[in-house]
PDB file of N, CA and C in Angstrom:
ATOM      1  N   UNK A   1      -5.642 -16.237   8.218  1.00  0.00           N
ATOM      2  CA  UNK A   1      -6.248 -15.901   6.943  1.00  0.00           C
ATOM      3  C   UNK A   1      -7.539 -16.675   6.768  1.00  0.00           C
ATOM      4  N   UNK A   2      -8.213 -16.280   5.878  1.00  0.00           N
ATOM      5  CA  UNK A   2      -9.548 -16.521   5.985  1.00  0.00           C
ATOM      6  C   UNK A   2     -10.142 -17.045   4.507  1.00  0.00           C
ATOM      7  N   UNK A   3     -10.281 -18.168   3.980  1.00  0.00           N
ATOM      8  CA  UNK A   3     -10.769 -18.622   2.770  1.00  0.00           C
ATOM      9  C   UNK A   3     -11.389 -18.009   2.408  1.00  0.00           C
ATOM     10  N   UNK A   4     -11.655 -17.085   1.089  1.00  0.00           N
ATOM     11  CA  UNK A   4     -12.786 -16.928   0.485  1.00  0.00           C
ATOM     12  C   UNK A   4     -14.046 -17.894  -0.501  1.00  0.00           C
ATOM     13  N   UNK A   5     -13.009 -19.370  -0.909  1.00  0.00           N
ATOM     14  CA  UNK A   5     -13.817 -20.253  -1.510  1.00  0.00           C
ATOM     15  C   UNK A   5     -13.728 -19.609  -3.369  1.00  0.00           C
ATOM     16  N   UNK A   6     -12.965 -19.007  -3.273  1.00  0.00           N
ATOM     17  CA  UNK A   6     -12.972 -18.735  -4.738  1.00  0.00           C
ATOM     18  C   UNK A   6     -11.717 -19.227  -5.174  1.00  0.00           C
ATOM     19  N   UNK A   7     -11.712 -19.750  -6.132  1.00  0.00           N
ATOM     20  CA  UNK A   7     -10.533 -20.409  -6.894  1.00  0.00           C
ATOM     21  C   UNK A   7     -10.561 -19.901  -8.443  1.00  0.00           C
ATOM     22  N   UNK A   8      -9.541 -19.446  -8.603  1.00  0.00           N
ATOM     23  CA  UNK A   8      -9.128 -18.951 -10.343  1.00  0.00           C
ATOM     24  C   UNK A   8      -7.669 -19.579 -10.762  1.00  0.00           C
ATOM     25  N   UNK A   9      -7.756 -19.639 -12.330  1.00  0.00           N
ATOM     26  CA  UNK A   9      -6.647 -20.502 -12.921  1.00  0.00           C
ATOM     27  C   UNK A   9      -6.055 -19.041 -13.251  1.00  0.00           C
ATOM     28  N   UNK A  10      -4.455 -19.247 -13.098  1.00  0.00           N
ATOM     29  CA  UNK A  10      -3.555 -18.350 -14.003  1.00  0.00           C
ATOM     30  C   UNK A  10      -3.443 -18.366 -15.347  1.00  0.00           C
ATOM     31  N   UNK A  11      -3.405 -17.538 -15.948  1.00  0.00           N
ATOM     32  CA  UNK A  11      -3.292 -17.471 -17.317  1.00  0.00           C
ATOM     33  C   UNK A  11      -1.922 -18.095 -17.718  1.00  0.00           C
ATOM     34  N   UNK A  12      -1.203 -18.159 -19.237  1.00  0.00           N
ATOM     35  CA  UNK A  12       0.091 -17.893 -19.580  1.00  0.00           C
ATOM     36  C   UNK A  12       0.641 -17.014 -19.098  1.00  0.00           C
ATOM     37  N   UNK A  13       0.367 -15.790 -19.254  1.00  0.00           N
ATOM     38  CA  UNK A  13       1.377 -14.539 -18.278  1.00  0.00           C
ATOM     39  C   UNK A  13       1.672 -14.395 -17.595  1.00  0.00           C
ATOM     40  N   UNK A  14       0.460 -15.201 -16.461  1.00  0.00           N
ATOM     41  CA  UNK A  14       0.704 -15.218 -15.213  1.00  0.00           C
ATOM     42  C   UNK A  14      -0.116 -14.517 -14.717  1.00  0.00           C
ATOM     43  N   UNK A  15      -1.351 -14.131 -14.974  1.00  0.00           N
ATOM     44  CA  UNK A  15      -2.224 -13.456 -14.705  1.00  0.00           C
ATOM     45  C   UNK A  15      -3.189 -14.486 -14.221  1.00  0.00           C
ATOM     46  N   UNK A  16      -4.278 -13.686 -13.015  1.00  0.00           N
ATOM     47  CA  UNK A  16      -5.816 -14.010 -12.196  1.00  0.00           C
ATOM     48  C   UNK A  16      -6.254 -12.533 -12.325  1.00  0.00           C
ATOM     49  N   UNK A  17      -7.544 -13.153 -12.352  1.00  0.00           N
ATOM     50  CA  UNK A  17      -8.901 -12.273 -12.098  1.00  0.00           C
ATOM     51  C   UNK A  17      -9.198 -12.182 -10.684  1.00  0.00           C
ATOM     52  N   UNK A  18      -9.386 -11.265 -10.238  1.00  0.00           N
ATOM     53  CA  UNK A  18      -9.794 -10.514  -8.895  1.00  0.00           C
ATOM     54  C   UNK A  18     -11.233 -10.586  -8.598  1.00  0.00           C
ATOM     55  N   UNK A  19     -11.758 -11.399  -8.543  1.00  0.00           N
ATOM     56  CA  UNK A  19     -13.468 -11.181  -8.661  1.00  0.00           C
ATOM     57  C   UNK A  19     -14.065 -10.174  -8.081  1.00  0.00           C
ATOM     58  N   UNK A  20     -14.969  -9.158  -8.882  1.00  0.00           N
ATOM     59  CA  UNK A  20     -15.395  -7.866  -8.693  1.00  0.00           C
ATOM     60  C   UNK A  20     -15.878  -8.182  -7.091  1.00  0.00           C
ATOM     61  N   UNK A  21     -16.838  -8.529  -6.051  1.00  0.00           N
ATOM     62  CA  UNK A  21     -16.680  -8.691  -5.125  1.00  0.00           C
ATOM     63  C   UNK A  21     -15.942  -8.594  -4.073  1.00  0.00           C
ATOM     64  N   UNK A  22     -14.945  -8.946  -4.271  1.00  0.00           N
ATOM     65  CA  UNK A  22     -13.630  -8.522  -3.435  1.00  0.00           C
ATOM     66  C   UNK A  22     -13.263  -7.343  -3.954  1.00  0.00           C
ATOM     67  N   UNK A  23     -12.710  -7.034  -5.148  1.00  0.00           N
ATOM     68  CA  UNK A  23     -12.543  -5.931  -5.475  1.00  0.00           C
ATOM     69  C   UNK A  23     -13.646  -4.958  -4.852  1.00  0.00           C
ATOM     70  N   UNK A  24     -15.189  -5.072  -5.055  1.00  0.00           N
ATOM     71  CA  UNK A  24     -16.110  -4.142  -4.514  1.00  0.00           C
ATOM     72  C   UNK A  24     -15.222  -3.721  -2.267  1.00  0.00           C
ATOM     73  N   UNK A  25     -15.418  -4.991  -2.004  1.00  0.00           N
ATOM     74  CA  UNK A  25     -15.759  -5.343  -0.922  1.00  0.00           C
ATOM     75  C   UNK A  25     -14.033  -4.683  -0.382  1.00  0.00           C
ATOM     76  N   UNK A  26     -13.095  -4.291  -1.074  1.00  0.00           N
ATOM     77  CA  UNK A  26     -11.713  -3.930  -0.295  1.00  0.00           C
ATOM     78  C   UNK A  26     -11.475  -2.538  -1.087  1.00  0.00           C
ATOM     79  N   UNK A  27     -12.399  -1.651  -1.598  1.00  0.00           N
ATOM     80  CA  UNK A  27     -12.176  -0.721  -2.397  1.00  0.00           C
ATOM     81  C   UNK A  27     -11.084  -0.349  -3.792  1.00  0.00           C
ATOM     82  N   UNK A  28     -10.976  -1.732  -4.448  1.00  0.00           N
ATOM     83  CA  UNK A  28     -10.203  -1.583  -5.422  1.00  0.00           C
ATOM     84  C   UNK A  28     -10.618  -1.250  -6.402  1.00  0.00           C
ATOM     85  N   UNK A  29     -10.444  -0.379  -7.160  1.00  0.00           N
ATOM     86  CA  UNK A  29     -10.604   0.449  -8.496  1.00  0.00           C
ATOM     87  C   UNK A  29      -9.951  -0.217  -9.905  1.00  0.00           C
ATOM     88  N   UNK A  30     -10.146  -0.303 -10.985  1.00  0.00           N
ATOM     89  CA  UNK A  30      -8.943  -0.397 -11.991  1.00  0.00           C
ATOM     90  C   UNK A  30      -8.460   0.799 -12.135  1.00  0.00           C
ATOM     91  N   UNK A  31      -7.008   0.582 -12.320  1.00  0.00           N
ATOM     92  CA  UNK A  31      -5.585   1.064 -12.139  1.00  0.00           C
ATOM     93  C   UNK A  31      -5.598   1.361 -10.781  1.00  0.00           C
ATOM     94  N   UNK A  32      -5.961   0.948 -10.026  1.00  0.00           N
ATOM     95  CA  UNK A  32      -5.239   1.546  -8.377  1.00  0.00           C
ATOM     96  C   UNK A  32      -4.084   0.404  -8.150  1.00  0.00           C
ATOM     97  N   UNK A  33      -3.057   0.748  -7.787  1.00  0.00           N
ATOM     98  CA  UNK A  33      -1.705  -0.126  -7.069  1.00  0.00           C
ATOM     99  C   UNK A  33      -1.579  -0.815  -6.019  1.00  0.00           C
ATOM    100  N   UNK A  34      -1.435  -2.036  -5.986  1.00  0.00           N
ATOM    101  CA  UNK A  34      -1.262  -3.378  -5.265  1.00  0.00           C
ATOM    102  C   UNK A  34      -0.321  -3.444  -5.031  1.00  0.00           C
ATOM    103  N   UNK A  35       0.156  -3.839  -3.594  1.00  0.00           N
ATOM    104  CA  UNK A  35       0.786  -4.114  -3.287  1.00  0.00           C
ATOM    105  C   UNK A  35       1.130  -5.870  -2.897  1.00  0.00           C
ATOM    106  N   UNK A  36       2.297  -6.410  -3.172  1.00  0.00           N
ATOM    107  CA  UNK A  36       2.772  -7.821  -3.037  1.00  0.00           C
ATOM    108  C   UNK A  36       3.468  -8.299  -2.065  1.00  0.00           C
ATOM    109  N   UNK A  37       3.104  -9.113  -1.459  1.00  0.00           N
ATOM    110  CA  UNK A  37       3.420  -9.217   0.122  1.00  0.00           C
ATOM    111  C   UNK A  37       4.439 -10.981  -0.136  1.00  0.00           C
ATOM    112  N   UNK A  38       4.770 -11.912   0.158  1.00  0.00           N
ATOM    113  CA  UNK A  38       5.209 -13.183   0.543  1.00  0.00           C
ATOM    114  C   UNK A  38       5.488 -13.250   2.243  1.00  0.00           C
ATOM    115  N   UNK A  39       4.514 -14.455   2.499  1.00  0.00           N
ATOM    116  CA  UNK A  39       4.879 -14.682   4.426  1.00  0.00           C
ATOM    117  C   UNK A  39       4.473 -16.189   3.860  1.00  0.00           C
ATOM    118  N   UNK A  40       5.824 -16.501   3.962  1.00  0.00           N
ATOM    119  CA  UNK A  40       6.190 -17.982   3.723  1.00  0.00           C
ATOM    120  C   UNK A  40       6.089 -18.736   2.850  1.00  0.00           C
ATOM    121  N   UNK A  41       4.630 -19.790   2.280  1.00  0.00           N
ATOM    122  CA  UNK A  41       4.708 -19.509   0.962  1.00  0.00           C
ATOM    123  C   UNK A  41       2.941 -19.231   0.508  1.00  0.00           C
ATOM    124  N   UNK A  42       2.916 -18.256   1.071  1.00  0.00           N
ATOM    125  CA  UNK A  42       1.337 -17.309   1.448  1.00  0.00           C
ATOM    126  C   UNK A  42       1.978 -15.772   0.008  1.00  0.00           C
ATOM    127  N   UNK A  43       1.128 -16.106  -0.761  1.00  0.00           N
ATOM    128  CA  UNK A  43       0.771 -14.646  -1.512  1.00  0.00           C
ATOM    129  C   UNK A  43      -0.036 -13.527  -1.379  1.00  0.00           C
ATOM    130  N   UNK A  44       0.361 -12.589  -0.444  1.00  0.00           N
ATOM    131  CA  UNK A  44      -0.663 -11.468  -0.489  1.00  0.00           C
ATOM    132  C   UNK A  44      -0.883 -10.105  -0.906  1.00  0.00           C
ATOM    133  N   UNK A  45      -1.583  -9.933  -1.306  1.00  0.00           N
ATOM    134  CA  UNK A  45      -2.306  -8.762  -2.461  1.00  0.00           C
ATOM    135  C   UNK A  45      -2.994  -7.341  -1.032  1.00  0.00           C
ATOM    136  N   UNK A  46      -2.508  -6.326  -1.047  1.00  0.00           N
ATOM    137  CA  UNK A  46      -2.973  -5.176  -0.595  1.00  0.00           C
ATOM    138  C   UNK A  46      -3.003  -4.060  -1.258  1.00  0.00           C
ATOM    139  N   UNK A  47      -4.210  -3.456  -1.171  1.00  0.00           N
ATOM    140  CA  UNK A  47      -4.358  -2.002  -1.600  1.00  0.00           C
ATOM    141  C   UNK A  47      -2.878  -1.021  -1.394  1.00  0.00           C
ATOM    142  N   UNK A  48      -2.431  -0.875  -3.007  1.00  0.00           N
ATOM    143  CA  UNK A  48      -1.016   0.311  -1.780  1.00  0.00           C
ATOM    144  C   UNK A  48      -1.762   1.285  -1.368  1.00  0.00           C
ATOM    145  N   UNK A  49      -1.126   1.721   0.044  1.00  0.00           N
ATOM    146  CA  UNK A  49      -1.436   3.303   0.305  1.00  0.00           C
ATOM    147  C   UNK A  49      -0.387   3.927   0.502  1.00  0.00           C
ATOM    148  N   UNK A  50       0.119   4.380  -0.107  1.00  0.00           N
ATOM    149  CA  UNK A  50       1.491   5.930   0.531  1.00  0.00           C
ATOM    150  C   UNK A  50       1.306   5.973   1.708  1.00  0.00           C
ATOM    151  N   UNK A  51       2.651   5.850   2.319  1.00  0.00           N
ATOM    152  CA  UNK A  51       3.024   6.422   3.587  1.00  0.00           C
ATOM    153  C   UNK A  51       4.441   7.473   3.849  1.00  0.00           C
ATOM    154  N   UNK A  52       4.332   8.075   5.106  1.00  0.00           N
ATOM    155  CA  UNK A  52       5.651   8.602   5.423  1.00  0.00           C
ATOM    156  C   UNK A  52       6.536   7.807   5.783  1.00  0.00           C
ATOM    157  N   UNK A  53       7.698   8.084   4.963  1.00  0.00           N
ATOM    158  CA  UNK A  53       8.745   7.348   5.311  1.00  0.00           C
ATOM    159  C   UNK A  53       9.393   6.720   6.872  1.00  0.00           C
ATOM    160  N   UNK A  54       9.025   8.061   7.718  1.00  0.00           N
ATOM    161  CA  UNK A  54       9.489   7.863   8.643  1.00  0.00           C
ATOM    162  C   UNK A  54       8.920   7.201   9.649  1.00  0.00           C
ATOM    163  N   UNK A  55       7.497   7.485  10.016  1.00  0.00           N
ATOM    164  CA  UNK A  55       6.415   7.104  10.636  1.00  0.00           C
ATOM    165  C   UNK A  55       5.422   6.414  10.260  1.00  0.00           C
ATOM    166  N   UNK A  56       5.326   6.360   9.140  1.00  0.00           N
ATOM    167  CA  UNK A  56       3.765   5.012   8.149  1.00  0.00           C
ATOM    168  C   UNK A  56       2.801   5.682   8.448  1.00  0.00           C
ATOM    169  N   UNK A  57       2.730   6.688   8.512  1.00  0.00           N
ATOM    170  CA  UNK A  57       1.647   7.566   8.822  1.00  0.00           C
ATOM    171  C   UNK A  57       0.884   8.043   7.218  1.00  0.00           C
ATOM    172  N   UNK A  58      -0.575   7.706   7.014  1.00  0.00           N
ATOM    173  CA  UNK A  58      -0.878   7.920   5.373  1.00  0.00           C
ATOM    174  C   UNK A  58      -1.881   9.055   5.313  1.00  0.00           C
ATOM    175  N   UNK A  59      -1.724  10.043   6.247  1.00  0.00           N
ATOM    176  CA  UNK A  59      -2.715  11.319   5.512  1.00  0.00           C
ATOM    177  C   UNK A  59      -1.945  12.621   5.788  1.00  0.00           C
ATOM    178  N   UNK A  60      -2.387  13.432   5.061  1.00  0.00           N
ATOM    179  CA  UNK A  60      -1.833  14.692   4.783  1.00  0.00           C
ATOM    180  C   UNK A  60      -0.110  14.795   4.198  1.00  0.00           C
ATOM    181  N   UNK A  61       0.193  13.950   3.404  1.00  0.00           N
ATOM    182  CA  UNK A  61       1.383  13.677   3.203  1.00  0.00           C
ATOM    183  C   UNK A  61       1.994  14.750   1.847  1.00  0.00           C
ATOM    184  N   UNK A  62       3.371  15.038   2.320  1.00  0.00           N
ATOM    185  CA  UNK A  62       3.877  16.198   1.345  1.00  0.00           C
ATOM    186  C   UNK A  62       5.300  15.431   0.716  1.00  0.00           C
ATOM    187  N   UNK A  63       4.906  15.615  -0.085  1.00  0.00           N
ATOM    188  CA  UNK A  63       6.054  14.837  -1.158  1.00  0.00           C
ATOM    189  C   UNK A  63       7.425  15.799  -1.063  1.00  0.00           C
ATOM    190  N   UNK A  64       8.621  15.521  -0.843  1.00  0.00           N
ATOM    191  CA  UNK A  64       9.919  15.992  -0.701  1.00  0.00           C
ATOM    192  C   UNK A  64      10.837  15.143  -1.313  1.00  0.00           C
ATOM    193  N   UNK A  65      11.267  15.766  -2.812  1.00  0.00           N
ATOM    194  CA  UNK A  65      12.208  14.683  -3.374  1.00  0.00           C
ATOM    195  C   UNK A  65      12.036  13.723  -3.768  1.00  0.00           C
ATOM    196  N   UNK A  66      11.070  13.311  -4.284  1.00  0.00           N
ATOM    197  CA  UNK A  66      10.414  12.001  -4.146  1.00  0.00           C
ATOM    198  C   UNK A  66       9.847  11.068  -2.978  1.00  0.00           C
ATOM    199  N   UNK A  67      10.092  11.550  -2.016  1.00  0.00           N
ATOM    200  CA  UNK A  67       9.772  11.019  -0.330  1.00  0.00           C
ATOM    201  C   UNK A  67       8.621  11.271   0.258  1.00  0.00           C
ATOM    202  N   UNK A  68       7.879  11.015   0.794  1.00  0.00           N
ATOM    203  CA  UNK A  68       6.450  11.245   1.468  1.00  0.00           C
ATOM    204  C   UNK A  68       6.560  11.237   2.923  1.00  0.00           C
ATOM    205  N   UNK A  69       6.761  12.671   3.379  1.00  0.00           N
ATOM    206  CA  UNK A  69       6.814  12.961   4.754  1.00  0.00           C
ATOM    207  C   UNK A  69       5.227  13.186   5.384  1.00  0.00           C
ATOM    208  N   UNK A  70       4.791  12.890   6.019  1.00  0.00           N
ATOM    209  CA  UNK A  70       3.714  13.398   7.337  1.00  0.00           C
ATOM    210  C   UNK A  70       4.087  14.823   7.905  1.00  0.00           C
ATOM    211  N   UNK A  71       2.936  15.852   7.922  1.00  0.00           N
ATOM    212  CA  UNK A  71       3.668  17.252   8.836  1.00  0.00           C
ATOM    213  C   UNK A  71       4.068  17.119  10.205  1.00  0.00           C
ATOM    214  N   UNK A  72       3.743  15.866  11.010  1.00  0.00           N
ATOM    215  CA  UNK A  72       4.697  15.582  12.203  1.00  0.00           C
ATOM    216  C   UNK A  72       5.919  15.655  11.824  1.00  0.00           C
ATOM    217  N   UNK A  73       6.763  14.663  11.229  1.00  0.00           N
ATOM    218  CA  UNK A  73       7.746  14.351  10.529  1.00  0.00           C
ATOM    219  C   UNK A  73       8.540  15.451  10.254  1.00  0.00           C
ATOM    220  N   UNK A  74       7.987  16.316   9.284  1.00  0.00           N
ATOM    221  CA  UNK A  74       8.233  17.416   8.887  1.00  0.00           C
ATOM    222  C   UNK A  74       8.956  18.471   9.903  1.00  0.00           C
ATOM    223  N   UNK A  75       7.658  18.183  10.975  1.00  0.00           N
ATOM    224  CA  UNK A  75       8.245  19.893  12.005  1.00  0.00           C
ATOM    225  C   UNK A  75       8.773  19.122  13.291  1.00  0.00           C
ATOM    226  N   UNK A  76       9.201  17.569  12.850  1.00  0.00           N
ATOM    227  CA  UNK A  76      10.399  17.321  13.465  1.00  0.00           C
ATOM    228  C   UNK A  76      12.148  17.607  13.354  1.00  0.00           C
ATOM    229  N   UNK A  77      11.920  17.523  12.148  1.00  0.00           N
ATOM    230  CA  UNK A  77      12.979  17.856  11.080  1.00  0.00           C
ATOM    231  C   UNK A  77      13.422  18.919  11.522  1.00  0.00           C
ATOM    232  N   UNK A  78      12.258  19.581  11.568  1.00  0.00           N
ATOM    233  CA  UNK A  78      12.200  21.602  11.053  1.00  0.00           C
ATOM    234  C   UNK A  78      12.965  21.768  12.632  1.00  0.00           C
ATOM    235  N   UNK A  79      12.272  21.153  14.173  1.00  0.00           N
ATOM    236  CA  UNK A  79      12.836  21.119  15.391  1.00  0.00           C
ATOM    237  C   UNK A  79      14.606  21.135  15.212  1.00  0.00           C
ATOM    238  N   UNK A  80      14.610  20.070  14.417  1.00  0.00           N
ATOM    239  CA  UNK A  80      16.373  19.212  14.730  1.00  0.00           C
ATOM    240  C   UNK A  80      17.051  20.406  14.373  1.00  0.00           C
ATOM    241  N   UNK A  81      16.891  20.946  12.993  1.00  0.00           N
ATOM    242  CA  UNK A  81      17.338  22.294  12.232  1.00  0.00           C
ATOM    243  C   UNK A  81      17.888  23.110  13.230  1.00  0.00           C
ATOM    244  N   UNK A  82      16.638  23.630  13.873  1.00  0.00           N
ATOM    245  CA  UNK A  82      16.758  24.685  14.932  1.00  0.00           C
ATOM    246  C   UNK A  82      17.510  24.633  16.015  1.00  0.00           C
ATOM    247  N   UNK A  83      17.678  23.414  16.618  1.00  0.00           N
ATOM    248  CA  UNK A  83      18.590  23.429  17.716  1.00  0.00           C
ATOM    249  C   UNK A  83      20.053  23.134  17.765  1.00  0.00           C
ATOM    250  N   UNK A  84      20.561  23.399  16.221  1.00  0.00           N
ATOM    251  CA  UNK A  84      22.088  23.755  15.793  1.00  0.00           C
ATOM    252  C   UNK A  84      22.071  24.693  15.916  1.00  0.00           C
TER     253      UNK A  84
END
């Protein structure tokens, strides 16, 4: 990991500021979803992106049930089907 040299105090809530910079610099928007990571006692903050469940694969994704399949995925499925 790599210092950025920026230091911010938490609020009462428990809240930090994201300094627009980083935000510019990792494409974060307000309201886009973060994701919360812990590796040891390291806090890390990532852009969520949707993936397929099965494969982590994040484009062209079709929602099933609440689930986010990839069309690989999909016309794997569709394969298994077929060969009953």
């Amino acid at each position: 990991m790599k210092s950025t040299g920026i230091i911010r105090k938490m609020d009462e809530l428990g809240r930090i500021v994201l300094p627009i910079e980083l935000r510019t610099k990792l494409n974060i928007a307000e309201k886009d979803p973060v994701e919360i990571y812990v590796e040891g006692s390291s806090i890390i903050l990532k852009k969520f992106q949707p993936n397929c469940v099965f494969c982590g694969n994040t484009r062209n994704l079709i929602d099933y049930k609440g689930k986010l399949l990839c069309p690989k995925c999909v016309k794997s499925i569709s394969d298994l089907q077929e060969t009953k």
